[in-house]
Protein backbone atom coordinates (compact mmCIF):
# COMPACT_ATOMS: atom_id res chain seq x y z
CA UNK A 1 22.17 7.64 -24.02
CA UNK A 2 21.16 7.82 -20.41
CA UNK A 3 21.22 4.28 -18.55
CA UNK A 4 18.26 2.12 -17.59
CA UNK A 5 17.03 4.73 -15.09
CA UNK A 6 16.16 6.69 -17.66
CA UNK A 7 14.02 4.25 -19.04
CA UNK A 8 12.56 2.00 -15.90
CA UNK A 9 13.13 5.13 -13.64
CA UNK A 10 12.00 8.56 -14.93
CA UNK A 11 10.00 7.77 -18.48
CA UNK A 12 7.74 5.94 -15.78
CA UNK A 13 7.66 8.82 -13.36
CA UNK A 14 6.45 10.88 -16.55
CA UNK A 15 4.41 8.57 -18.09
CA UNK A 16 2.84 7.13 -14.59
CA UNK A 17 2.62 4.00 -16.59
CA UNK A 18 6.04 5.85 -7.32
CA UNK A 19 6.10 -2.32 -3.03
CA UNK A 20 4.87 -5.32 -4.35
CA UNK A 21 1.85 -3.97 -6.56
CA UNK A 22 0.38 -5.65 -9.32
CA UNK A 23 -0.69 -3.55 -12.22
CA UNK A 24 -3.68 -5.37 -12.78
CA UNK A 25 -4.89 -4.61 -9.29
CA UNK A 26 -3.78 -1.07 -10.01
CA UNK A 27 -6.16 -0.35 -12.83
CA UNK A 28 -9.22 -1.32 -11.07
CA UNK A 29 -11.44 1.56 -9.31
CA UNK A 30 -10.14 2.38 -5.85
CA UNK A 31 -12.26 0.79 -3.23
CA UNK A 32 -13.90 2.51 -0.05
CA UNK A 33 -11.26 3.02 2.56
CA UNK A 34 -12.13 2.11 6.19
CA UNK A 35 -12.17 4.42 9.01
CA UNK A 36 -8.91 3.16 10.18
CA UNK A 37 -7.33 3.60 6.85
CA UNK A 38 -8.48 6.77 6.64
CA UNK A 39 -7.22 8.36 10.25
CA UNK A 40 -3.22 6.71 8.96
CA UNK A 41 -4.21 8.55 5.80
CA UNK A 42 -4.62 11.56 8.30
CA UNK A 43 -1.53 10.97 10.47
CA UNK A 44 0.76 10.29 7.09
CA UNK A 45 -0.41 13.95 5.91
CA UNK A 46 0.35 15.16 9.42
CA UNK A 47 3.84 14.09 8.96
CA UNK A 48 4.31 14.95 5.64
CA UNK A 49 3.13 18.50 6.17
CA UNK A 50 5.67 18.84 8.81
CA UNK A 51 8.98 18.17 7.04
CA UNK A 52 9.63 20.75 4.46
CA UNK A 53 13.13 19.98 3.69
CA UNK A 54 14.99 16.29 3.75
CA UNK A 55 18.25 14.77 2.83
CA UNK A 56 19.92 11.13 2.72
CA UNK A 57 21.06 7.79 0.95
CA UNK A 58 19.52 6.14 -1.68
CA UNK A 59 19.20 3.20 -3.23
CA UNK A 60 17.98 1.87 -6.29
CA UNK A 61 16.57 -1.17 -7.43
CA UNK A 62 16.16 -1.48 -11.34
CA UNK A 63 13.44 -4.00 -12.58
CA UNK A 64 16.17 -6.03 -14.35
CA UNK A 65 18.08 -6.44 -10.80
CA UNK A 66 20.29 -3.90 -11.18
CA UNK A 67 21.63 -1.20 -7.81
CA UNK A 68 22.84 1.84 -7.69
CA UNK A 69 22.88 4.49 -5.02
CA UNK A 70 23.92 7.88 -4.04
CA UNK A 71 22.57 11.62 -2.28
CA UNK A 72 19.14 12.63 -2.28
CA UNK A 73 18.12 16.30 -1.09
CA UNK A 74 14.37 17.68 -0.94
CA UNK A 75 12.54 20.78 -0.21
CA UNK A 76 9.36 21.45 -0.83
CA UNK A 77 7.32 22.21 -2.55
CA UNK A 78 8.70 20.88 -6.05
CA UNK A 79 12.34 20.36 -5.41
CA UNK A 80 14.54 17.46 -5.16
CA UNK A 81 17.83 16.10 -6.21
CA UNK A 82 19.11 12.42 -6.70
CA UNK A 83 23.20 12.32 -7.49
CA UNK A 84 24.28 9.04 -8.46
CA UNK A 85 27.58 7.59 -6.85
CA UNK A 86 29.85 6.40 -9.91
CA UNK A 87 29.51 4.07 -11.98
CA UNK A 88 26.52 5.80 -12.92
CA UNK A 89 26.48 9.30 -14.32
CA UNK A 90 23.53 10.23 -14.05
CA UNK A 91 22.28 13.83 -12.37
CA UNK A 92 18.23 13.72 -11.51
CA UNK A 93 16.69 17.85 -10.73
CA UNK A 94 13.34 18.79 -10.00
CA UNK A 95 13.35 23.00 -9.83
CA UNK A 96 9.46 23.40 -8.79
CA UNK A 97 8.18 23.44 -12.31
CA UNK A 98 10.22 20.78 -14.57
CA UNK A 99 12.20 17.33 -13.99
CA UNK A 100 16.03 17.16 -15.58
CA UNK A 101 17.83 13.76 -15.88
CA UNK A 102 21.53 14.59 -16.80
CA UNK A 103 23.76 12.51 -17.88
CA UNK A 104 26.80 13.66 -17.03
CA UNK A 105 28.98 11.93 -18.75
CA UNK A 106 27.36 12.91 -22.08
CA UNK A 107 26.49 16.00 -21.05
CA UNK A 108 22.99 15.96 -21.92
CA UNK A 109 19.73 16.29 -20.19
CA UNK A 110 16.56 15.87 -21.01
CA UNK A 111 13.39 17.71 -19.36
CA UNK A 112 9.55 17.20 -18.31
CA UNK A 113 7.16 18.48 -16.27
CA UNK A 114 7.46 17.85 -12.84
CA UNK A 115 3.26 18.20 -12.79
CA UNK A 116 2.78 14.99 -15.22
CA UNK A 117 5.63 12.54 -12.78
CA UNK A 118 4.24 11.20 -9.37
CA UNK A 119 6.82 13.21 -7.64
CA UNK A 120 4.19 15.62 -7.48
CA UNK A 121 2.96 13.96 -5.21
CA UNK A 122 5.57 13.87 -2.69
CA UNK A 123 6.80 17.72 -3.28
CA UNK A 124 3.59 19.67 -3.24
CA UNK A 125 3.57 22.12 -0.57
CA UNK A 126 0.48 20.52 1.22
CA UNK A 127 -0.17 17.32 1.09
CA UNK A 128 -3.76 14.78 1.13
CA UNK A 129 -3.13 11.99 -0.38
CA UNK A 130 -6.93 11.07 0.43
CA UNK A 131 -8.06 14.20 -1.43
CA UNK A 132 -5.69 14.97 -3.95
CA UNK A 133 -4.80 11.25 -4.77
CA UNK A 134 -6.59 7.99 -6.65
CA UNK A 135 -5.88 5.86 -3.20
CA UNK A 136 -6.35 2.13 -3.89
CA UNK A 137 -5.18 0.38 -1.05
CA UNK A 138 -3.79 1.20 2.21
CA UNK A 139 -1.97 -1.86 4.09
CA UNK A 140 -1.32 -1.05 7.64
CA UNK A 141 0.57 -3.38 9.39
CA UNK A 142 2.95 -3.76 12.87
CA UNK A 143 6.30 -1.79 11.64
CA UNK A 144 5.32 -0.68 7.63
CA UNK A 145 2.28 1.55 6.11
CA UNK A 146 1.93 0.76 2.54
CA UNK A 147 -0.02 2.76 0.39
CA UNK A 148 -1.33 2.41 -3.26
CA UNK A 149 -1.88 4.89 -5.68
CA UNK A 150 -3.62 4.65 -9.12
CA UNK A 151 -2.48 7.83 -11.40
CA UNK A 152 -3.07 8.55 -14.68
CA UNK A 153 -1.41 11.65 -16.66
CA UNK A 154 -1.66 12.11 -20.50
CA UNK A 155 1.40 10.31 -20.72
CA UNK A 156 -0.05 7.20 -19.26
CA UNK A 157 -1.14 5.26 -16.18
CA UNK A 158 0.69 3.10 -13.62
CA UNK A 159 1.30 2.36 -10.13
CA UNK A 160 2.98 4.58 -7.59
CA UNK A 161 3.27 2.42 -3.99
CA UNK A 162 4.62 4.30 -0.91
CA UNK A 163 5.94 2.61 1.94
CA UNK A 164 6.10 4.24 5.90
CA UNK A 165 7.17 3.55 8.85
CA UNK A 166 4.54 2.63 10.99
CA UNK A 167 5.93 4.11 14.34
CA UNK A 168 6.79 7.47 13.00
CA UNK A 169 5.52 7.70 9.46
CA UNK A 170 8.87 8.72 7.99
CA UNK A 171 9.27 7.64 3.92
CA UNK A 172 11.18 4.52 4.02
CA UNK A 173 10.81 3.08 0.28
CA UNK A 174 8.60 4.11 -3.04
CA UNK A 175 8.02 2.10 -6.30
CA UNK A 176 7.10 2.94 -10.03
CA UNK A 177 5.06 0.12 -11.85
CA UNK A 178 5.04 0.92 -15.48
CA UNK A 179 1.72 -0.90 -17.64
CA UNK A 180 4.66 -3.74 -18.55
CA UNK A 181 4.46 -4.48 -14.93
CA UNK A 182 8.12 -3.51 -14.56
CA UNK A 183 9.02 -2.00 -11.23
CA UNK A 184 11.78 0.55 -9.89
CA UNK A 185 11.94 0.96 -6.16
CA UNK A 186 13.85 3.68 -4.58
CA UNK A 187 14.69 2.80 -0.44
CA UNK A 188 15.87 5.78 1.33
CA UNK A 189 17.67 5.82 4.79
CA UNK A 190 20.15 8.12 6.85
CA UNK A 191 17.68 10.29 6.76
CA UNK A 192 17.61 14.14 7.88
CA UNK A 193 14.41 16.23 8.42
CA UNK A 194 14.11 20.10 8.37
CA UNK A 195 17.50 20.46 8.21
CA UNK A 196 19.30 23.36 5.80
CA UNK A 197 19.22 22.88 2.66
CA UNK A 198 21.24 24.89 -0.36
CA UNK A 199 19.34 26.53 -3.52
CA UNK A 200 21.89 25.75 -5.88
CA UNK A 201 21.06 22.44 -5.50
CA UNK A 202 18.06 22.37 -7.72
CA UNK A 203 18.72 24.76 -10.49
CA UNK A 204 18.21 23.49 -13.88
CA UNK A 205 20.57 24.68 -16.88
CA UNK A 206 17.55 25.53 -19.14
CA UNK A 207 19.79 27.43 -21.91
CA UNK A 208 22.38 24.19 -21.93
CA UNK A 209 19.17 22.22 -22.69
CA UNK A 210 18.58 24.91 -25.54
CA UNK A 211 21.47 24.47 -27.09
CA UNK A 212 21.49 20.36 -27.32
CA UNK A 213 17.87 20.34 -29.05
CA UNK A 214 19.74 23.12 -31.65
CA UNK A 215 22.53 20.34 -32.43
């Protein structure tokens, strides 16, 4: 069985159902943005549109207090890949078209569309989050941008809350609120832009999947 991440981690990400947000506050209609929050809108695409590739530490805070940490490595669009540091075992690969959580351990995996999980949102190959994103509320203070967004999916809905720098608009932090209210947070740091990045690093093992639904 895959840890908690599994369950307060990804099952979120899929059902939607990526701090500090309240769900209730989540579910109501977005409201008009101001012309300020619209121009960091602007400058947070800018930068996002910019770095293609990206690589650090993680860590990540479960809803029931738990940490764990390890490697992330992105390129876009639609690939990324979160390896645990032990004790955890757990493997996390998006190839461009599907999400795998390994266990590794187990050896099992299980698979969803990378399309139905908020990392869409932060892997598509251009980004608006004005545009192509239910905004809700965009905080803007003197070192953090915070940024709500309402999504729904026909998994579910939920919360996904990014969180900027305010000097240079690098990622700093993202959280998944589920409908329970329950909320994963992911803080990344040591981080690399545009550097090289290796394929092999986000190839899923469709076939081993295959042959554990056959069992």
């Amino acid at each position: 069985m895959l840890n908690r991440f599994a369950h307060r981690f990804v099952k979120p990400l899929v059902r939607v159902a990526l701090a500090g947000v309240l769900t209730v506050t989540a579910l109501l209609p977005a409201q008009a943005l101001s012309e300020k929050e619209k121009t960091t809108l602007e400058e947070l695409n800018t930068y996002f549109n910019a770095v293609k590739t990206m690589h650090g530490d993680f860590i990540q805070f479960g809803p029931d207090g738990s940490q764990s940490d390890g490697k992330f490595y992105m390129a876009r669009p639609g690939k990324v890949r979160f390896y645990y540091n032990k004790p955890s075992v757990l493997d996390i690969v998006a190839d461009g078209k599907s999400v795998s959580v390994r266990d590794r351990k187990l050896n099992t995996q299980d698979i969803w569309p990378l399309g139905q999980t908020p990392l869409r949102f932060l892997l598509s190959d251009s980004i608006d989050l004005q545009r192509d994103t239910n905004v809700t509320n965009v905080l803007v203070e003197e070192d953090l941008v915070t940024v709500t967004i309402f999504d729904k999916t026909k998994f579910n809905s939920g919360t996904l809350t990014l969180i900027f720098d305010a000097e240079d608009f690098a990622l700093k932090q993202w959280t998944v609120t589920d409908q329970q209210g329950y909320d994963t947070s992911v803080a990344v740091y040591n981080v690399v832009s545009n550097g090289p990045t290796n394929p092999d690093l986000f190839k899923i093992d469709y076939l081993a999947n295959a042959r554990q639904n056959k069992n």
